[in-house]
N, C-alpha and C. Protein backbone atom coordinates (compact mmCIF):
# COMPACT_ATOMS: atom_id res chain seq x y z
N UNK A 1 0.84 -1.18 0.00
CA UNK A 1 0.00 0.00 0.00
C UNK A 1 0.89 1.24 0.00
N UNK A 2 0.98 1.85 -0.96
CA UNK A 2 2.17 2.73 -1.15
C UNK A 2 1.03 4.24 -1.53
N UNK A 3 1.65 5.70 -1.54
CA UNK A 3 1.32 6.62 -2.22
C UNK A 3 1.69 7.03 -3.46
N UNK A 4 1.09 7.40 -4.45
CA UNK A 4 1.41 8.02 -5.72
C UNK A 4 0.71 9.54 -5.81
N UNK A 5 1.70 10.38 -6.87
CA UNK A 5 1.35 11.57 -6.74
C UNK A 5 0.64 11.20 -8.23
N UNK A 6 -0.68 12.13 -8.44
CA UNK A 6 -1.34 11.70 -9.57
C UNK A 6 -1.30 13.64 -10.00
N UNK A 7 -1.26 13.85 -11.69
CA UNK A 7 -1.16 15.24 -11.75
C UNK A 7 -2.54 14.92 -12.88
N UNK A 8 -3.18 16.37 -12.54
CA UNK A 8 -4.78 16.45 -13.45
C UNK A 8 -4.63 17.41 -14.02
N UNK A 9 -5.47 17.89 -14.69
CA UNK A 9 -5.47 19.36 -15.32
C UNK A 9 -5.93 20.36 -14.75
N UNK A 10 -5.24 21.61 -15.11
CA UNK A 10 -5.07 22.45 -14.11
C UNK A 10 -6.68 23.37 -14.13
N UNK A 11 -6.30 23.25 -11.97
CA UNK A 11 -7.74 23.84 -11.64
C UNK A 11 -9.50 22.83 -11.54
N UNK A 12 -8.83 21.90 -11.76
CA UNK A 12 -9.72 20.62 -12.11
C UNK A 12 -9.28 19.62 -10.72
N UNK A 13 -9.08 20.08 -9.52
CA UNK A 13 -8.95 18.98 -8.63
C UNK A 13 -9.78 19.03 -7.73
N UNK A 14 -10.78 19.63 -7.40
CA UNK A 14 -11.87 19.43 -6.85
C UNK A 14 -12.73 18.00 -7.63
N UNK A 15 -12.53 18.98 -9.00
CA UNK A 15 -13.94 17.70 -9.62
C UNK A 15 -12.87 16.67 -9.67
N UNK A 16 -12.16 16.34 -9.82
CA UNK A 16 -10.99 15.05 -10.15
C UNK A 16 -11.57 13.98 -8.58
N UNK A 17 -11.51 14.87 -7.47
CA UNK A 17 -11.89 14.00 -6.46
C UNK A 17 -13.34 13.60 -6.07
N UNK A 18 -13.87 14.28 -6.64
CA UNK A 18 -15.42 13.94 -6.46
C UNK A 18 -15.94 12.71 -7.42
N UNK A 19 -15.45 13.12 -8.41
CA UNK A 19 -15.61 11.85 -9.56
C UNK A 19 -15.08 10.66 -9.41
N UNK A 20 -13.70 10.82 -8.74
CA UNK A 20 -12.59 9.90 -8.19
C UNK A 20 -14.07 9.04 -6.88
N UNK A 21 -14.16 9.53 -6.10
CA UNK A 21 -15.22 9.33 -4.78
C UNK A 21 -16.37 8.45 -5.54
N UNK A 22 -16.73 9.23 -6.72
CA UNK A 22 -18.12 8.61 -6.85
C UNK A 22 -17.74 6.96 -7.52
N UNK A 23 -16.92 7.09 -8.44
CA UNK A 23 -16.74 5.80 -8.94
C UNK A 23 -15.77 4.76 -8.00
N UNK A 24 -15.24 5.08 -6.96
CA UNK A 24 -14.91 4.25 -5.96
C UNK A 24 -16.29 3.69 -5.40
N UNK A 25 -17.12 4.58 -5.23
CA UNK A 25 -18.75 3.94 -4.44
C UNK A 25 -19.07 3.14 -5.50
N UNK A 26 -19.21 3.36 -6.66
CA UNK A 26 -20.14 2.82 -7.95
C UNK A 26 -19.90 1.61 -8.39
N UNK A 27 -18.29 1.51 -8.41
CA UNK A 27 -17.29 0.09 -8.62
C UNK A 27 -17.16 -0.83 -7.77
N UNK A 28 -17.01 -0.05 -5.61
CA UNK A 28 -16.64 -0.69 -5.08
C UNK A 28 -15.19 -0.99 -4.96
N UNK A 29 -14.79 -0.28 -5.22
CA UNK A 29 -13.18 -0.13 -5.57
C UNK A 29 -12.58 0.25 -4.23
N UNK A 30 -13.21 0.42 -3.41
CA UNK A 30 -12.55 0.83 -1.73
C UNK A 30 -11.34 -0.21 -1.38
N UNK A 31 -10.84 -1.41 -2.16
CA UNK A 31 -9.91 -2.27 -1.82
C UNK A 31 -8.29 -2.02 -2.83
N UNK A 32 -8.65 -0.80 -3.64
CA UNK A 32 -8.00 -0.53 -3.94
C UNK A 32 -7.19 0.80 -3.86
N UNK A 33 -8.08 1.85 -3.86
CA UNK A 33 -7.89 3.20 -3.29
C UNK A 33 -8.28 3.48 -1.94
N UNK A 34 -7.30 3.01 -1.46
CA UNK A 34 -7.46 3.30 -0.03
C UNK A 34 -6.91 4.87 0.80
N UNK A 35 -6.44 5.48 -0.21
CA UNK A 35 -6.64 6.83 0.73
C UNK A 35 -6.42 7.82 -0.59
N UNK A 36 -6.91 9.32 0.11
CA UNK A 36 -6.90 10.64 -1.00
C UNK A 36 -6.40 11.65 -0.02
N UNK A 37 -5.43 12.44 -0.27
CA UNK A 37 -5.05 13.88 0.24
C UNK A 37 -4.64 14.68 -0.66
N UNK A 38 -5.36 15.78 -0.37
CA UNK A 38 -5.00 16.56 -1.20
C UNK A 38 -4.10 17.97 -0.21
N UNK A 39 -2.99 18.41 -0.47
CA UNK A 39 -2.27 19.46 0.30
C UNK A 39 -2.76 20.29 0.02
N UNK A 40 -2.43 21.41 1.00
CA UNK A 40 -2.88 22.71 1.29
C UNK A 40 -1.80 23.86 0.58
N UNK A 41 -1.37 23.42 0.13
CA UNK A 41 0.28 23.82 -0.21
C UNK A 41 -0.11 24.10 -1.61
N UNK A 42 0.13 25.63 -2.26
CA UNK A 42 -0.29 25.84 -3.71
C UNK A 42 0.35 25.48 -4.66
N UNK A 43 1.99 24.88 -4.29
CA UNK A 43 2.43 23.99 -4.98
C UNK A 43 1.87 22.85 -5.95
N UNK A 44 0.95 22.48 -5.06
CA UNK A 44 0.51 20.64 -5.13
C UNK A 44 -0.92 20.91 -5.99
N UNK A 45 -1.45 22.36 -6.14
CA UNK A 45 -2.65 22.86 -6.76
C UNK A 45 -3.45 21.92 -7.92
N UNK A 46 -2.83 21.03 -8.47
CA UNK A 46 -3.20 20.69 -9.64
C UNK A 46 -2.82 19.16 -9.47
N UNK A 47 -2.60 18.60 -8.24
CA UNK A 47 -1.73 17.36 -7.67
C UNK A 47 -2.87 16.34 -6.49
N UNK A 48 -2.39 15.59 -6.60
CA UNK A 48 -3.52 14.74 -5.20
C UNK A 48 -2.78 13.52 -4.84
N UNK A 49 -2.40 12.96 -3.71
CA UNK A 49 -1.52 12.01 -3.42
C UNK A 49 -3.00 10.86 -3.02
N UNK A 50 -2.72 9.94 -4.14
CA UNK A 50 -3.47 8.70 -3.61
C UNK A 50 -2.53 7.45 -3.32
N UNK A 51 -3.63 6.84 -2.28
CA UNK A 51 -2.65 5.95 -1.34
C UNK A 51 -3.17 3.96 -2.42
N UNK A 52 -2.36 3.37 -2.81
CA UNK A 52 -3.35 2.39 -3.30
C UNK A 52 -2.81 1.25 -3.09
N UNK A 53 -3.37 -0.16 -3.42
CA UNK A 53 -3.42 -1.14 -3.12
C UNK A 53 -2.35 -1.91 -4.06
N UNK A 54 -2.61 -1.68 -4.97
CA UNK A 54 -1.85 -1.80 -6.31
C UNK A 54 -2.02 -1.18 -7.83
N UNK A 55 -0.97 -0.11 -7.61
CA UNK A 55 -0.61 0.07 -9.10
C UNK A 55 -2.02 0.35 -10.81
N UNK A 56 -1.19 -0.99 -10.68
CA UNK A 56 -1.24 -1.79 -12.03
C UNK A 56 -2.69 -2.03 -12.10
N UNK A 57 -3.63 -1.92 -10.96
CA UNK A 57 -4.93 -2.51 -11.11
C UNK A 57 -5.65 -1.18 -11.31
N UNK A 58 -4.93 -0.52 -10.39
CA UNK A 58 -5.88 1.13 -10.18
C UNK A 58 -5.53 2.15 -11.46
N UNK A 59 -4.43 1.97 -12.37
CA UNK A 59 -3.94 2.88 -13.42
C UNK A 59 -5.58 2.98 -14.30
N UNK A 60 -5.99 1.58 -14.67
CA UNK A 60 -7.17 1.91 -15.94
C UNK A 60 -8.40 2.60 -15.10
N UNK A 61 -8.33 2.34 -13.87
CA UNK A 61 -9.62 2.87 -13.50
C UNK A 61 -9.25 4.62 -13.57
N UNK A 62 -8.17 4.63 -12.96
CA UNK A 62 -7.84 6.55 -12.76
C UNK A 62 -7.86 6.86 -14.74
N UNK A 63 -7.68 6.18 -15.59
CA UNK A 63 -7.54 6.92 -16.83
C UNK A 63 -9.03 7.24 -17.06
N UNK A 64 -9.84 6.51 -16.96
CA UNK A 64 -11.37 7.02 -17.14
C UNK A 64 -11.85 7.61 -16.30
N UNK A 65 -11.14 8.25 -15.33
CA UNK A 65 -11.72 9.67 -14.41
C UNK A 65 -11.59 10.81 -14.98
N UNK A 66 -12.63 11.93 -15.39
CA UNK A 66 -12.18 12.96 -16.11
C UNK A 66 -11.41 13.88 -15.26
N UNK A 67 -10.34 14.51 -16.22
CA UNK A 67 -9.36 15.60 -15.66
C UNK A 67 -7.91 15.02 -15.14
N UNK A 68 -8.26 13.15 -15.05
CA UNK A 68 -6.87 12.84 -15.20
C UNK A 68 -5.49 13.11 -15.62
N UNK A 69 -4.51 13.40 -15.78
CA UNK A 69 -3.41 13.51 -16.78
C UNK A 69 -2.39 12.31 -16.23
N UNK A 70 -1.80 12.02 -15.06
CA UNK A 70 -0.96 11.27 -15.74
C UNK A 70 -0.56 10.29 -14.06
N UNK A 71 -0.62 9.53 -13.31
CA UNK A 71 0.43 9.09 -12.08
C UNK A 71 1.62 8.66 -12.28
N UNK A 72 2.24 9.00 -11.39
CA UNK A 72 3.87 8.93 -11.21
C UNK A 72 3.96 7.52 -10.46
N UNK A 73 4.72 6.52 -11.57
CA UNK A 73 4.70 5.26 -10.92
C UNK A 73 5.78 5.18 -9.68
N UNK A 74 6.58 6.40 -9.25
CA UNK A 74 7.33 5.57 -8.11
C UNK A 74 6.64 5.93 -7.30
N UNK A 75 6.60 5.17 -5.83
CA UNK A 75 5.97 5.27 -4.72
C UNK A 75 6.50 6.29 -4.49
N UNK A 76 5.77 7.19 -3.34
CA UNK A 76 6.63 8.39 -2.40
C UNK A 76 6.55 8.02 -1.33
N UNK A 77 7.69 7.99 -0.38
CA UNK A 77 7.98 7.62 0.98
C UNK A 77 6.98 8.22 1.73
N UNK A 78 6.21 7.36 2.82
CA UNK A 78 5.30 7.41 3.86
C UNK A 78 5.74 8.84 4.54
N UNK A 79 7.08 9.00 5.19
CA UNK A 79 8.13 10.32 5.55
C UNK A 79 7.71 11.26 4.81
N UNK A 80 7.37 11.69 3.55
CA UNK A 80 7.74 12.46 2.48
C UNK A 80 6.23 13.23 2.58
N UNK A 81 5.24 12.09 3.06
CA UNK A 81 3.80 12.75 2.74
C UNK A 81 3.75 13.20 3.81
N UNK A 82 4.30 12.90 4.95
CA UNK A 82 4.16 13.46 6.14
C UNK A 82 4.31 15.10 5.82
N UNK A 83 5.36 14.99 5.44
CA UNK A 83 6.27 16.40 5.53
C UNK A 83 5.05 17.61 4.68
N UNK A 84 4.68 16.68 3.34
CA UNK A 84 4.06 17.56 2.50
C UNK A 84 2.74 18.30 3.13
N UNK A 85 1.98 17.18 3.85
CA UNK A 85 0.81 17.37 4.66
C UNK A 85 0.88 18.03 5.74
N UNK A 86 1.65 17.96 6.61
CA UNK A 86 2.38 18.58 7.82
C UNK A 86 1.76 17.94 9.00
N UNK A 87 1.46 16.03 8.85
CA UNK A 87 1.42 15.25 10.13
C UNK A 87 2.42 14.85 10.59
């Protein structure tokens, strides 16, 4: 269960997570996306760190979310999100 930083199009991350939310309920997909943060940090504006189960299973579902653009396949250290989030 690792984090990935996922990047959408810009100004589009509100709806990215709502849509993201609804088709986790719709699919049942809660065994795979197991967490969403989004930072407070205007850096990350256009960014959302999801936490997932695996990869490879969750890539086709995130491509048919609108406003997608692209996840970054390396994990980011558990440490790293801390820092970004500020837990």
């Amino acid at each position: 269960m690792n984090w990935y930083l996922v990047n959408l199009k810009p100004g589009k991350r509100e709806l990215f997570v709502k849509y993201l939310n609804q088709a986790i309920q719709k699919n049942q997909l809660e065994d795979i996306f197991l967490g969403i943060l989004t930072p407070a940090d205007s850096i990350y504006k256009d960014m959302v760190f999801l936490q997932l189960k695996d990869l490879k299973t969750a890539r086709p579902h995130l491509q048919l979310i609108e406003h997608f653009q692209k996840i970054e396949p390396r994990p980011i250290p558990p440490e790293q999100i801390s820092k970004i989030v500020g837990v």
